[in-house]
C-alpha atoms as a PDB file:
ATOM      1  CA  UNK A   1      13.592 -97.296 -88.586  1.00  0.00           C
ATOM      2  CA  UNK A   2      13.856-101.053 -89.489  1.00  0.00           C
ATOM      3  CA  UNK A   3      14.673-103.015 -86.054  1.00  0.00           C
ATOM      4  CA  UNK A   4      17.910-104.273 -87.038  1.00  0.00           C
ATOM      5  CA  UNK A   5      18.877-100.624 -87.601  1.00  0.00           C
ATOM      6  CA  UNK A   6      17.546 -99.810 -84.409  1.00  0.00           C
ATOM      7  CA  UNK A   7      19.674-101.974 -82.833  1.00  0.00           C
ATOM      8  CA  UNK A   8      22.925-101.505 -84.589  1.00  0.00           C
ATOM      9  CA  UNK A   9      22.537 -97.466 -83.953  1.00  0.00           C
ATOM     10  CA  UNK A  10      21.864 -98.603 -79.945  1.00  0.00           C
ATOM     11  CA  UNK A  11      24.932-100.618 -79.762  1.00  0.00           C
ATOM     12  CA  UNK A  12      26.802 -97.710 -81.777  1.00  0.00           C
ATOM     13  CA  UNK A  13      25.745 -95.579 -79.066  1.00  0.00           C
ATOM     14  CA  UNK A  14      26.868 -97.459 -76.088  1.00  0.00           C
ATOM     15  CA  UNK A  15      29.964 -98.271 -77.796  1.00  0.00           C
ATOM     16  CA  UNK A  16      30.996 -95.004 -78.876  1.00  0.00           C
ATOM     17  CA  UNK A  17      29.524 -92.660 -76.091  1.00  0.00           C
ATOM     18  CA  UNK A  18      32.635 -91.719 -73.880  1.00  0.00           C
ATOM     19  CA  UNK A  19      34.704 -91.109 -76.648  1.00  0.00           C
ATOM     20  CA  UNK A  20      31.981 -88.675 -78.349  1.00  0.00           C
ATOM     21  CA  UNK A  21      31.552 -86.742 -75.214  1.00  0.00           C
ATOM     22  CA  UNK A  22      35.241 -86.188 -74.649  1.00  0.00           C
ATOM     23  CA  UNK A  23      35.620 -84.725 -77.778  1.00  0.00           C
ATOM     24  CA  UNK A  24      32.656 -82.700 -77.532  1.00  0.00           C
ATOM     25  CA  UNK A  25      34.138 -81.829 -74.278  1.00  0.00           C
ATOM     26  CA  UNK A  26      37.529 -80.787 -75.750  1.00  0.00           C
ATOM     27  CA  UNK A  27      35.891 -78.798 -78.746  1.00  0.00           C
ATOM     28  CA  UNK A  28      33.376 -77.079 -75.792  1.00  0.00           C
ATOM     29  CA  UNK A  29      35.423 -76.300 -72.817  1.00  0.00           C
ATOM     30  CA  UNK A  30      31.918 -77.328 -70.790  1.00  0.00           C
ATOM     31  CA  UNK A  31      31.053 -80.902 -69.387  1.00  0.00           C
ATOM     32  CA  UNK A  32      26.923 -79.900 -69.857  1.00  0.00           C
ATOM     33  CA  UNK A  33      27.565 -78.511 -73.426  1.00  0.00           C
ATOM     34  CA  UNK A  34      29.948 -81.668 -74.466  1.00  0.00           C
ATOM     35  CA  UNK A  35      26.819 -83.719 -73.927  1.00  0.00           C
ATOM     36  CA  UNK A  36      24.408 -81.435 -75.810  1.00  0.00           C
ATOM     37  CA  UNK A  37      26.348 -81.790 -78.769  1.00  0.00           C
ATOM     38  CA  UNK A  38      27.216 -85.385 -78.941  1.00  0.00           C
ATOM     39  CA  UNK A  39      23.030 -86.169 -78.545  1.00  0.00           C
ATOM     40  CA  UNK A  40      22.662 -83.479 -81.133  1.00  0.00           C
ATOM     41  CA  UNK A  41      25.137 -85.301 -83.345  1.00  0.00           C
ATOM     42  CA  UNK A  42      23.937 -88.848 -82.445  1.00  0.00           C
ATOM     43  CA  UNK A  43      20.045 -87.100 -82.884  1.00  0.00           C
ATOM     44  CA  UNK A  44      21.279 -86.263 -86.919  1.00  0.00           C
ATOM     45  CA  UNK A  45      23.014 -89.487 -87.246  1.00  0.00           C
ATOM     46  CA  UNK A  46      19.881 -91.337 -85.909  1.00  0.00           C
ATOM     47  CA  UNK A  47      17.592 -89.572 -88.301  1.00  0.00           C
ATOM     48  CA  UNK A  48      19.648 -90.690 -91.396  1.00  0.00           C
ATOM     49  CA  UNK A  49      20.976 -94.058 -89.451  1.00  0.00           C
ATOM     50  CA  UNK A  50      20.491 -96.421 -92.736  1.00  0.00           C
ATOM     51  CA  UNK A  51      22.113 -94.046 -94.597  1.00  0.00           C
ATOM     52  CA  UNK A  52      25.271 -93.492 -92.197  1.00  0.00           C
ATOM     53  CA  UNK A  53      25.796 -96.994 -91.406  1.00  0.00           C
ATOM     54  CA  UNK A  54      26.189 -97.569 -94.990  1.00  0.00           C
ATOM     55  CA  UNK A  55      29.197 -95.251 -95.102  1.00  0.00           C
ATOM     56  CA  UNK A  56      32.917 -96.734 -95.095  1.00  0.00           C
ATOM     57  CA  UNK A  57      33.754 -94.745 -91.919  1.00  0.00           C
ATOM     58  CA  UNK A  58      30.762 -94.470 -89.675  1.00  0.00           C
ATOM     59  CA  UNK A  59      32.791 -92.887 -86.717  1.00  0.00           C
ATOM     60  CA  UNK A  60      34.078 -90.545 -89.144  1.00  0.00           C
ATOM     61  CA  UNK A  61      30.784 -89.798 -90.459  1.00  0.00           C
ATOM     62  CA  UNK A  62      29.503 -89.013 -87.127  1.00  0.00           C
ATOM     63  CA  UNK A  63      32.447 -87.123 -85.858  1.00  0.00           C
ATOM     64  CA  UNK A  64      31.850 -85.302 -88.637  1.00  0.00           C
ATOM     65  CA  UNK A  65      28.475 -83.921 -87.431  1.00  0.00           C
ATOM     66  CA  UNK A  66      30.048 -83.610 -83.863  1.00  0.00           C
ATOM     67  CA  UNK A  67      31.961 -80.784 -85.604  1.00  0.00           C
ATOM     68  CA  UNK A  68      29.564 -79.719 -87.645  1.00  0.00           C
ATOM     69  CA  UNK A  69      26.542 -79.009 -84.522  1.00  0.00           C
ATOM     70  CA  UNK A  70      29.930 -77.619 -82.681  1.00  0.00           C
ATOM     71  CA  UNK A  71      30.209 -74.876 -85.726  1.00  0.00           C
ATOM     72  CA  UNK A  72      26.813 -74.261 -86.014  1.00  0.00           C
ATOM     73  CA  UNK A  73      26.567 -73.003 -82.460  1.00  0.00           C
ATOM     74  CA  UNK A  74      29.029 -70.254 -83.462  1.00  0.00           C
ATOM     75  CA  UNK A  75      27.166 -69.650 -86.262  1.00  0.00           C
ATOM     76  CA  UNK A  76      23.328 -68.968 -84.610  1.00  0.00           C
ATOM     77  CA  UNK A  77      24.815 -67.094 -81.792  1.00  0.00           C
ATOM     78  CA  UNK A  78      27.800 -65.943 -80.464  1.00  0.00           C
ATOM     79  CA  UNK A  79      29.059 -68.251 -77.434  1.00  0.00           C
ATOM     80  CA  UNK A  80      31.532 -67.483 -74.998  1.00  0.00           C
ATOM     81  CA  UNK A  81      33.510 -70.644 -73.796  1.00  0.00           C
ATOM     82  CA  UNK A  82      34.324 -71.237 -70.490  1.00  0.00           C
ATOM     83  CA  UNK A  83      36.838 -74.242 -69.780  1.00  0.00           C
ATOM     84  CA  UNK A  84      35.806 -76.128 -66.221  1.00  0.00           C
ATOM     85  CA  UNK A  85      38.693 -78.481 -64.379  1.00  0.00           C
ATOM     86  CA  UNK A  86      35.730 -81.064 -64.132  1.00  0.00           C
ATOM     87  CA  UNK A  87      36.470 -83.397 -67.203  1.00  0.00           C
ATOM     88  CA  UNK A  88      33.513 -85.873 -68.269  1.00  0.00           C
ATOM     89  CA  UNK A  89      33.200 -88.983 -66.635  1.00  0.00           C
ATOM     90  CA  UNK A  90      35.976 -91.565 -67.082  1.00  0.00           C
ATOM     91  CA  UNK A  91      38.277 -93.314 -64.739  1.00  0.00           C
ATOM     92  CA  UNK A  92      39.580 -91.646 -61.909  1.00  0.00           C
ATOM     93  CA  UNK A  93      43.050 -90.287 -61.760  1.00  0.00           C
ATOM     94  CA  UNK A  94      45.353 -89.340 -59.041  1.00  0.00           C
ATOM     95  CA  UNK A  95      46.674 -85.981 -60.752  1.00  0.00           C
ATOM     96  CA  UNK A  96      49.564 -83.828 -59.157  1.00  0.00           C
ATOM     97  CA  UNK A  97      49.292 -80.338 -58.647  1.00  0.00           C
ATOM     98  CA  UNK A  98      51.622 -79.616 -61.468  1.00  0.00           C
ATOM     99  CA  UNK A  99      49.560 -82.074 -63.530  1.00  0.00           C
ATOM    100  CA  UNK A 100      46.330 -80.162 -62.720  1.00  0.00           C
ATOM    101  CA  UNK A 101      47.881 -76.978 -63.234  1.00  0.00           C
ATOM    102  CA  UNK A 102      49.221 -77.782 -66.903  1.00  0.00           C
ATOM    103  CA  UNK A 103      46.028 -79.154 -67.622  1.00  0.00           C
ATOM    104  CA  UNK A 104      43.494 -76.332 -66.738  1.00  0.00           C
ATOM    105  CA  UNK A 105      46.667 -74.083 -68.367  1.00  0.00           C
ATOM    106  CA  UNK A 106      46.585 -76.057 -71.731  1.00  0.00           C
ATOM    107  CA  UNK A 107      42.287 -76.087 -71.505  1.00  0.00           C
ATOM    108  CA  UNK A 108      42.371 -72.593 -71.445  1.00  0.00           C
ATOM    109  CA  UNK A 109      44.600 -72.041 -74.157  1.00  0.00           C
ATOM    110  CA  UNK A 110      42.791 -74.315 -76.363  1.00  0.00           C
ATOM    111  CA  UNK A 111      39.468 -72.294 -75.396  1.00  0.00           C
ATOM    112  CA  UNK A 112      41.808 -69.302 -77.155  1.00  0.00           C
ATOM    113  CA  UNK A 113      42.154 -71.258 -80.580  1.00  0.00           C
ATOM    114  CA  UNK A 114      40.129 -70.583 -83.419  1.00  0.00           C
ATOM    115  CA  UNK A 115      37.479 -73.515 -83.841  1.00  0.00           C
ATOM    116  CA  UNK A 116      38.880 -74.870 -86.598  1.00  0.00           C
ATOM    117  CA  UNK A 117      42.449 -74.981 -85.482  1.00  0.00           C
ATOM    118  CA  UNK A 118      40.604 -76.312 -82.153  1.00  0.00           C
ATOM    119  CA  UNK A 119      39.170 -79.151 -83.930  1.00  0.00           C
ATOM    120  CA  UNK A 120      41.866 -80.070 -85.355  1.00  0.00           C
ATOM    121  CA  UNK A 121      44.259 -80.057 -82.775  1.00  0.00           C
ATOM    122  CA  UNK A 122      41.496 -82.339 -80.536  1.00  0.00           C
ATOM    123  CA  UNK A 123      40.781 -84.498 -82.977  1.00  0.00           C
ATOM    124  CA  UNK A 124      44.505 -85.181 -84.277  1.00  0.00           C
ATOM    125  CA  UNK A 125      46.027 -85.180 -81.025  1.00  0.00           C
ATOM    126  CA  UNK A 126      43.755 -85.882 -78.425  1.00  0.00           C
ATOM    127  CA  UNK A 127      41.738 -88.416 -80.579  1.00  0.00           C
ATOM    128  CA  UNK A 128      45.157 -89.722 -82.608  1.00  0.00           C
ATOM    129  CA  UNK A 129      43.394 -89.469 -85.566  1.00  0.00           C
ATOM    130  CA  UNK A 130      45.155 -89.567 -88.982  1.00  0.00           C
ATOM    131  CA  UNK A 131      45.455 -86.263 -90.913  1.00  0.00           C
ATOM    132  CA  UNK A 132      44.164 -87.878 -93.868  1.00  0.00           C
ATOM    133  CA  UNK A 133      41.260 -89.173 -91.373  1.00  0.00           C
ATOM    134  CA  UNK A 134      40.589 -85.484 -90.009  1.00  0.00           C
ATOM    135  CA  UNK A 135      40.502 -84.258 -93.106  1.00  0.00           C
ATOM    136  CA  UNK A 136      37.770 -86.573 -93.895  1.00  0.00           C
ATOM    137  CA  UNK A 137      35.627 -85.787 -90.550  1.00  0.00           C
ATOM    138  CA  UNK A 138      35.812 -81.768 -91.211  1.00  0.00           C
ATOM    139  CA  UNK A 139      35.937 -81.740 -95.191  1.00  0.00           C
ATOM    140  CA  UNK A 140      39.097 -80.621 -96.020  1.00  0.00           C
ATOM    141  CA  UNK A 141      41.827 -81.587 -97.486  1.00  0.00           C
ATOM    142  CA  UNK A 142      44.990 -83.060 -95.822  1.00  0.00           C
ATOM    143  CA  UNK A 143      46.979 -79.749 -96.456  1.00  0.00           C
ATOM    144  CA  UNK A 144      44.458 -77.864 -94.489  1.00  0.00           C
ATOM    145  CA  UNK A 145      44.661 -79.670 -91.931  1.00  0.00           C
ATOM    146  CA  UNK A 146      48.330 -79.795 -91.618  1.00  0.00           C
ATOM    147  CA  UNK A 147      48.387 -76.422 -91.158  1.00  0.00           C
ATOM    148  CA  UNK A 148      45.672 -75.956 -89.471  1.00  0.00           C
ATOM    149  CA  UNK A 149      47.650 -78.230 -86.946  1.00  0.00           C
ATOM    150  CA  UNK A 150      50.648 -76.363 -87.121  1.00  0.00           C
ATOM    151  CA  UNK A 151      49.205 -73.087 -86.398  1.00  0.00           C
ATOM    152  CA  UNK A 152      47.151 -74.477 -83.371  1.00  0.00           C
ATOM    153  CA  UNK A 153      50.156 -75.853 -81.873  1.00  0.00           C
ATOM    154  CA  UNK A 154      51.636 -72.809 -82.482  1.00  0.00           C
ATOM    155  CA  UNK A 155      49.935 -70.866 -80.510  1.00  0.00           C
ATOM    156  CA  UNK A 156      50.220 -73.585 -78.010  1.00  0.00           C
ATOM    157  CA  UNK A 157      53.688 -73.577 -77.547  1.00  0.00           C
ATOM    158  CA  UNK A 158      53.733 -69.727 -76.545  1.00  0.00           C
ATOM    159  CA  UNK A 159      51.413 -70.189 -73.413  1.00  0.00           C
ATOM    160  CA  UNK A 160      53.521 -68.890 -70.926  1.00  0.00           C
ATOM    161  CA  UNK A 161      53.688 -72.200 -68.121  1.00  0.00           C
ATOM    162  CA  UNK A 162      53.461 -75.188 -70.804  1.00  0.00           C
ATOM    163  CA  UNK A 163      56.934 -75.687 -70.787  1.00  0.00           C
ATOM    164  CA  UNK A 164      57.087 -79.058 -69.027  1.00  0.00           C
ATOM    165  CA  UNK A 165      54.050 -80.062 -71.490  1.00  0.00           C
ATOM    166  CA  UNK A 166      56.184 -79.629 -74.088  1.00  0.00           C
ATOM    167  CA  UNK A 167      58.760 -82.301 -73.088  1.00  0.00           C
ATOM    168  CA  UNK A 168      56.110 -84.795 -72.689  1.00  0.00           C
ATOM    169  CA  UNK A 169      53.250 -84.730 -75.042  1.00  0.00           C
ATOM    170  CA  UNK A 170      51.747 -82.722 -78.877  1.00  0.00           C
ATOM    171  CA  UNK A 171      53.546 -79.245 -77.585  1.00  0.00           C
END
């Protein structure tokens, strides 16, 4: 790889690290495997840098293999998610225990979404992406992922203890 590209995919990395993880994180349910999959995305997007840095939507582009290692693990072996309360590393917050509760509540659920409807929902929600924008990242077309969405937060909304999520937030 040419220097300048070198460079560029460095400062992409720095840049765009914490937000790659936390995805990974939300589309994982495990702090260890969030990080596996954004350096096996980043690893893919670094092997065809020149090529992804041309694109019009480089974050897209590499969100886009985010999801795509994320499905592949499903598809070479069958993994079992387990959702942690330890979130990856970002500012520290002074939760209540109704807060933490909600959380863990609405991690668990979203463990118990298909992954596509879980990609979705994380990406549109969580990462306040466009629809037209996750369509792009996973391939689809807007309609899919409308009701992708829909169903997802479906499902949501029938967790028994999410009630005061509702009121606030995507539920």
């Amino acid at each position: 790889m040419r220097s300048e590209d070198e460079a560029h995919f460095q400062e992409f990395v720095r840049a765009r690290w914490p937000r790659l993880v936390r995805t990974a994180y939300l589309l994982t349910g495990d702090v260890h495997d969030a990080e596996d999959l954004a350096q096996m995305a980043l690893a893919k997007a670094y092997r065809s840098w020149p090529r992804v840095r041309r694109s019009d939507n480089v974050d897209a582009y590499v969100r886009r293999m985010l999801v795509s290692c994320n499905s592949d693990r499903f598809r070479k072996r069958r993994v079992r998610e387990r959702l942690t309360d330890i979130p990856p590393d970002g500012p520290a917050r002074q939760d209540t225990e109704s807060r933490t509760e909600e959380r863990q509540l609405l991690m668990a659920a979203l463990a118990e979404l298909p992954p596509r409807q879980r990609a979705v929902v994380v990406l549109r929600y969580w990462d306040d992406y466009s629809e037209g924008e996750v369509a792009e990242i996973l391939g689809c077309s807007p309609g899919t992922v409308k009701s992708q969405a829909a169903k997802g937060l479906a499902r949501l909304r029938t967790v028994p203890g999410l009630a005061a999520a509702r009121g606030g937030g995507v539920l």
